[in-house]
Protein backbone atom coordinates (compact mmCIF):
# COMPACT_ATOMS: atom_id res chain seq x y z
CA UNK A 1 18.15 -21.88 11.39
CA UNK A 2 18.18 -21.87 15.38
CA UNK A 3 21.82 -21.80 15.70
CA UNK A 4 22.20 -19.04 13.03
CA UNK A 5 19.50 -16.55 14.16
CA UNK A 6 19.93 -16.99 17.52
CA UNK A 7 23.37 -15.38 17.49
CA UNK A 8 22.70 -12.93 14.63
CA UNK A 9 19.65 -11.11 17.13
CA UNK A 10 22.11 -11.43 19.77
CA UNK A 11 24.91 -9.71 17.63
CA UNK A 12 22.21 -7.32 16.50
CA UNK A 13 21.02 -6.29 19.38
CA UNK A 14 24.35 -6.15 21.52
CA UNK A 15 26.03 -3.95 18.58
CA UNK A 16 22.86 -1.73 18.24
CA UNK A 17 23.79 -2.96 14.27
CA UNK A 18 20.53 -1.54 13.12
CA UNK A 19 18.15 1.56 13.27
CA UNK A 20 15.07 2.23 12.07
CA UNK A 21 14.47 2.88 8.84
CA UNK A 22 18.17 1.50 7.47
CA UNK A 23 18.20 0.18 3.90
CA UNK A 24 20.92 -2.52 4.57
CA UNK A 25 22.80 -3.96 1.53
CA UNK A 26 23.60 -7.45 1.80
CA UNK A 27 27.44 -8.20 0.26
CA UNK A 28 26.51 -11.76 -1.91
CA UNK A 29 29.85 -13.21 -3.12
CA UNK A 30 27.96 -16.30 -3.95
CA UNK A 31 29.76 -17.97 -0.80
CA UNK A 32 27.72 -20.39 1.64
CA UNK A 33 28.39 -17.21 4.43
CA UNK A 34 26.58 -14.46 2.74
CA UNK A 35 24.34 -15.97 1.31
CA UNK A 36 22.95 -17.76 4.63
CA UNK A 37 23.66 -13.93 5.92
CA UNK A 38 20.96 -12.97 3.41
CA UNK A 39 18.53 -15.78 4.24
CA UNK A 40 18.73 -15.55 7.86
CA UNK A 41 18.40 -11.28 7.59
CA UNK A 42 15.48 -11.56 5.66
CA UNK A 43 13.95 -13.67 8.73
CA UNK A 44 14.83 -11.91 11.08
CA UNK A 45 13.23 -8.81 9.34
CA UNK A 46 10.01 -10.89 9.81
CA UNK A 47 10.32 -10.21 14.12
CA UNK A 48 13.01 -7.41 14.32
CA UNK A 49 11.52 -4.90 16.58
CA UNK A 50 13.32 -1.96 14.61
CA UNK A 51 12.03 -2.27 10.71
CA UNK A 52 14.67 -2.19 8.23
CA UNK A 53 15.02 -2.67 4.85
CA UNK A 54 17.03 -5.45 3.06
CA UNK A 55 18.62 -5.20 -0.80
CA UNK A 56 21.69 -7.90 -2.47
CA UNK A 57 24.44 -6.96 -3.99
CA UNK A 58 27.12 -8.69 -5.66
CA UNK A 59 30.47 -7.51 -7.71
CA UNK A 60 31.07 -9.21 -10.69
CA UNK A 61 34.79 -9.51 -10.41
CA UNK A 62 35.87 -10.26 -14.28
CA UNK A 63 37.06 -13.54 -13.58
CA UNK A 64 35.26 -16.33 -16.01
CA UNK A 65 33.21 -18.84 -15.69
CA UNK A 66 30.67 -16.70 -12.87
CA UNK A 67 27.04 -17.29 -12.92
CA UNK A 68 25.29 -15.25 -10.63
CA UNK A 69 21.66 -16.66 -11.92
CA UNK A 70 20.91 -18.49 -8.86
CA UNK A 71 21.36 -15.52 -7.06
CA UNK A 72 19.32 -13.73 -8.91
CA UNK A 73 16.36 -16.29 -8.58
CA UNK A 74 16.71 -16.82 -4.81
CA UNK A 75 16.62 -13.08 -4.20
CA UNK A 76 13.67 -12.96 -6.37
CA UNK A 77 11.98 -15.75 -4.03
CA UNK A 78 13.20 -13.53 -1.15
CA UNK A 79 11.42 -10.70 -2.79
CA UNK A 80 14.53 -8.73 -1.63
CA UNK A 81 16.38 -6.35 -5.07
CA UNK A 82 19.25 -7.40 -6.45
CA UNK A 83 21.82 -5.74 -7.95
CA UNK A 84 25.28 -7.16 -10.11
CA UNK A 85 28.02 -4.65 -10.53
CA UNK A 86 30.44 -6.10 -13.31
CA UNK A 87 33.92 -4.69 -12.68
CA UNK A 88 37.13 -5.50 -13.98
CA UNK A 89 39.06 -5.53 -10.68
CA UNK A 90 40.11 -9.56 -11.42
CA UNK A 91 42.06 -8.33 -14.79
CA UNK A 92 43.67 -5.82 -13.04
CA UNK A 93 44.88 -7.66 -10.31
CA UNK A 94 45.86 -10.36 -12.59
CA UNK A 95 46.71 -9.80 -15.81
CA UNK A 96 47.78 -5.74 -16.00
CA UNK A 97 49.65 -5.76 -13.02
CA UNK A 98 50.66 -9.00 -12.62
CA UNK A 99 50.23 -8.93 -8.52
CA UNK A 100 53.13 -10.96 -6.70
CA UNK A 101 50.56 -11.14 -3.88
CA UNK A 102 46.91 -10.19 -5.27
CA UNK A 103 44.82 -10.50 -2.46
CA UNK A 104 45.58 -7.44 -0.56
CA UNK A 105 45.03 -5.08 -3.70
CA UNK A 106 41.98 -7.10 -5.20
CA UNK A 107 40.81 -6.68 -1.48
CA UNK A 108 41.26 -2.92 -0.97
CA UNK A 109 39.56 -2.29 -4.63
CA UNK A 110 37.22 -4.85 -4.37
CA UNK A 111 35.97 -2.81 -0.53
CA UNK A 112 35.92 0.29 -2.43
CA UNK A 113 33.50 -0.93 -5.25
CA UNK A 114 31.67 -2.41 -2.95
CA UNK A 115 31.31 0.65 -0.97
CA UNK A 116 30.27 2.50 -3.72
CA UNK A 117 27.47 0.24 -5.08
CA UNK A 118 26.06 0.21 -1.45
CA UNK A 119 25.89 4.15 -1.66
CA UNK A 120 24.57 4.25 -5.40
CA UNK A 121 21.41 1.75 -4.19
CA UNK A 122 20.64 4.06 -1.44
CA UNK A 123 22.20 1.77 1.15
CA UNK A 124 24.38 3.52 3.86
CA UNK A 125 24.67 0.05 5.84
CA UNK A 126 26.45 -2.86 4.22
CA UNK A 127 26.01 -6.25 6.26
CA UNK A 128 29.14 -8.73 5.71
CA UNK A 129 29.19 -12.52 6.04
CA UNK A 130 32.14 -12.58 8.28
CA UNK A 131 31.24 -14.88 11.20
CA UNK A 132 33.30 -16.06 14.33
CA UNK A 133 36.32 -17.81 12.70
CA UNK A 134 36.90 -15.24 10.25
CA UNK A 135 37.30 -13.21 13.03
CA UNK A 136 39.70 -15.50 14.97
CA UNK A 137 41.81 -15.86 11.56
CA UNK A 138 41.72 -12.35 10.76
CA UNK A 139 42.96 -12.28 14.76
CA UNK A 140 46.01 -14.49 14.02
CA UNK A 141 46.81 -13.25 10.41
CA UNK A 142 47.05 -9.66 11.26
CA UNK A 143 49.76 -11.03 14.69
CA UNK A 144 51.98 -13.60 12.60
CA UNK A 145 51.93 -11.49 9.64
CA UNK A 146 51.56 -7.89 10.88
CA UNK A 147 52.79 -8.05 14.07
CA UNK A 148 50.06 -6.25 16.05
CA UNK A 149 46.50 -7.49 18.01
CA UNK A 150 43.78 -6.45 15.57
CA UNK A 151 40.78 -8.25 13.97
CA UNK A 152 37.61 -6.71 12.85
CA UNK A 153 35.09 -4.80 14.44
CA UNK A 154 31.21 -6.26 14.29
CA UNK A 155 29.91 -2.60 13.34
CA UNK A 156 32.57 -0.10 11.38
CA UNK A 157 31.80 3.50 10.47
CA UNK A 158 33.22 4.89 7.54
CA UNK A 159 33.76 8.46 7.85
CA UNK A 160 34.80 9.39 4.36
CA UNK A 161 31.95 7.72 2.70
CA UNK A 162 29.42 7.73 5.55
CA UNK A 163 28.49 4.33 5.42
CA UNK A 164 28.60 2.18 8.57
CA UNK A 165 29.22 -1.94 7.78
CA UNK A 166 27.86 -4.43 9.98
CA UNK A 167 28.68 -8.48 10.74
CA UNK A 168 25.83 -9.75 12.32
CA UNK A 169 27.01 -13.11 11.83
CA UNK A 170 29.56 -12.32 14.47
CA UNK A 171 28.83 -14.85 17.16
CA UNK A 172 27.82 -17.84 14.42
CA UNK A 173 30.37 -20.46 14.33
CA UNK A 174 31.35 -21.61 10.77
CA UNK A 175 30.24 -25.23 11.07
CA UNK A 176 26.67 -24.02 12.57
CA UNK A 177 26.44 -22.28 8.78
CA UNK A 178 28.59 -25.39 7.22
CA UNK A 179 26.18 -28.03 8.29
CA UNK A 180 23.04 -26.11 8.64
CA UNK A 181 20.43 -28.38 6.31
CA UNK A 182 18.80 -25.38 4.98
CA UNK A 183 22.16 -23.96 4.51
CA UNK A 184 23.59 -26.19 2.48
CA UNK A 185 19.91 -26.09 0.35
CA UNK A 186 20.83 -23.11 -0.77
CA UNK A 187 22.62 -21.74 -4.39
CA UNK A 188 26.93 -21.46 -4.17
CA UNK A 189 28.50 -20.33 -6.70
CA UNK A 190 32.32 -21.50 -6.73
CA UNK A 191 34.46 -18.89 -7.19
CA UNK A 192 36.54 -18.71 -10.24
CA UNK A 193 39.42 -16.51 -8.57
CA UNK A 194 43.36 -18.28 -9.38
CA UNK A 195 43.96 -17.46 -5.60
CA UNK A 196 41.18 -19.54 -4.31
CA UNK A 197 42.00 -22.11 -1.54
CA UNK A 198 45.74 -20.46 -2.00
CA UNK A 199 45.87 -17.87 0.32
CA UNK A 200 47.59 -17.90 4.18
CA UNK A 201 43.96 -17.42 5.40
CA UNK A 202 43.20 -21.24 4.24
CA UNK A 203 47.02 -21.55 6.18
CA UNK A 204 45.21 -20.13 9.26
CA UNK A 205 41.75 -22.40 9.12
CA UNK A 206 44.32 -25.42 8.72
CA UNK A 207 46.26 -24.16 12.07
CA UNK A 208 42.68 -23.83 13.91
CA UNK A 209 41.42 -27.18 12.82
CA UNK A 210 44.75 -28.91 14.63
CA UNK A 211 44.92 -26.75 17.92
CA UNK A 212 40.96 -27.75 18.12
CA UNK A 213 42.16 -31.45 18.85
CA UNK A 214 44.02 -30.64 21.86
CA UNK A 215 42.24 -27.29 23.00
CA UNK A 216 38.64 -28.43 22.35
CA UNK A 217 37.08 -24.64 23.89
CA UNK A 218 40.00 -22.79 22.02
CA UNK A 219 37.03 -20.86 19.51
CA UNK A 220 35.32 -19.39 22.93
CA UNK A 221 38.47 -18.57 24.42
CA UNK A 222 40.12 -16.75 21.58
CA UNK A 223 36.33 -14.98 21.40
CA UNK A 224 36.46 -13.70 24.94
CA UNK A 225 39.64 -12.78 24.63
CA UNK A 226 38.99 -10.53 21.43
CA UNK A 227 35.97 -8.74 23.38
CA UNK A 228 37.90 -8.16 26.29
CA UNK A 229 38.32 -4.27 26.10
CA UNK A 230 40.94 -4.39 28.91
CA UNK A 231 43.00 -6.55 26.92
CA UNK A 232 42.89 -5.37 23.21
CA UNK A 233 40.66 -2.94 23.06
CA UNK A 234 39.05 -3.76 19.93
CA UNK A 235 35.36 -4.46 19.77
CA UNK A 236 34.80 -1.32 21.92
């Protein structure tokens, strides 16, 4: 996993993501991303020079047809806890109040949840599978849709909860996870959500995938771009 840990100790390390001691929750949606997140942190435990401790955790989201068991097995061969959370935030969003457009609100209660678990399993560090192009999407979502330069930071502090996340998968690229042979070795669980594959973000990897034909170095571009503090001021 050359290509995956390389940039995760180099995100790491850059980011000063972790500190001795930390009992770092992984966030396992059952996705290919977090759960190579999860493999590749419990590697890099093996040579990190700051010791750290790793659990998984995962939020049932009420939608049918979820079976976390292969996550629970793989963690097990990980020797890393796991933990399932079963929540009814799907219904909700779904069924009682009928969302127009459920992603923001399933997202904001589906961060809080999360949040929570993290602090109830002694974890005040939650790493997140968000990796290069979610960045660069999040980076052109929040400008056509929002009107305003903002993506996501690779370490966030949470004041009100005192929790801190972290995105070590930062500078991975998604097809260096997508095409990674041990990658694609490992458990996915499709999710059962009625927004899956429906949502502008999928809009935003099909926009990428054409301006890649004609601007072949567009990923590293838009990358520099974002951690130019001059510019945007946003991963400083």
């Amino acid at each position: 996993m050359k290509k995956i840990l390389g940039p995760l100790r180099r995100a790491v390390e850059k980011y000063e993501m972790i500190r001795p001691g930390d009992r770092i929750a992984v966030g396992l949606s059952g996705g290919k991303d977090s759960t190579a997140l999860l493999v590749a942190m419990k590697r890099f435990q093996y040579f990190s020079p700051v010791p750290f401790e790793l659990e998984g955790i995962t939020l049932d989201m009420g939608f049918g047809g979820m079976d976390f068991e292969p996550l629970v097995q793989l963690c097990a061969e990980l020797d890393i806890p796991y933990t399932i959370k079963k929540t009814q935030i799907g219904p909700i969003v779904f069924e009682a109040r009928q969302e127009k457009k459920p992603c923001a609100l399933c997202a904001r209660m589906k961060r809080g949840a999360l949040h929570d678990l993290s602090i109830e399993r002694g974890c005040r560090k939650i790493a997140l599978g968000h990796h290069a192009d979610d960045a660069i999407e999040t980076f052109f979502l929040s400008l056509f849709y929002e009107g305003r330069v903002n993506t996501f930071s690779p370490v966030t502090y949470l004041d009100r909860k005192d929790i801190t996340l972290i995105r070590p998968l930062i500078f991975v690229k998604e097809k260096d996870i997508v095409y990674n042979p041990e990658v694609k070795a490992l458990p996915v669980i499709k999710s059962t959500c009625p927004a899956d594959g429906h949502t502008k973000r999928e809009d935003m990897k099909d926009m990428m995938k054409e301006l890649r034909k004609t601007i072949p170095e567009l990923d590293d571009r838009i990358l520099k771009a974002i951690q130019n503090k001059e510019q945007f001021h946003l991963w400083f």
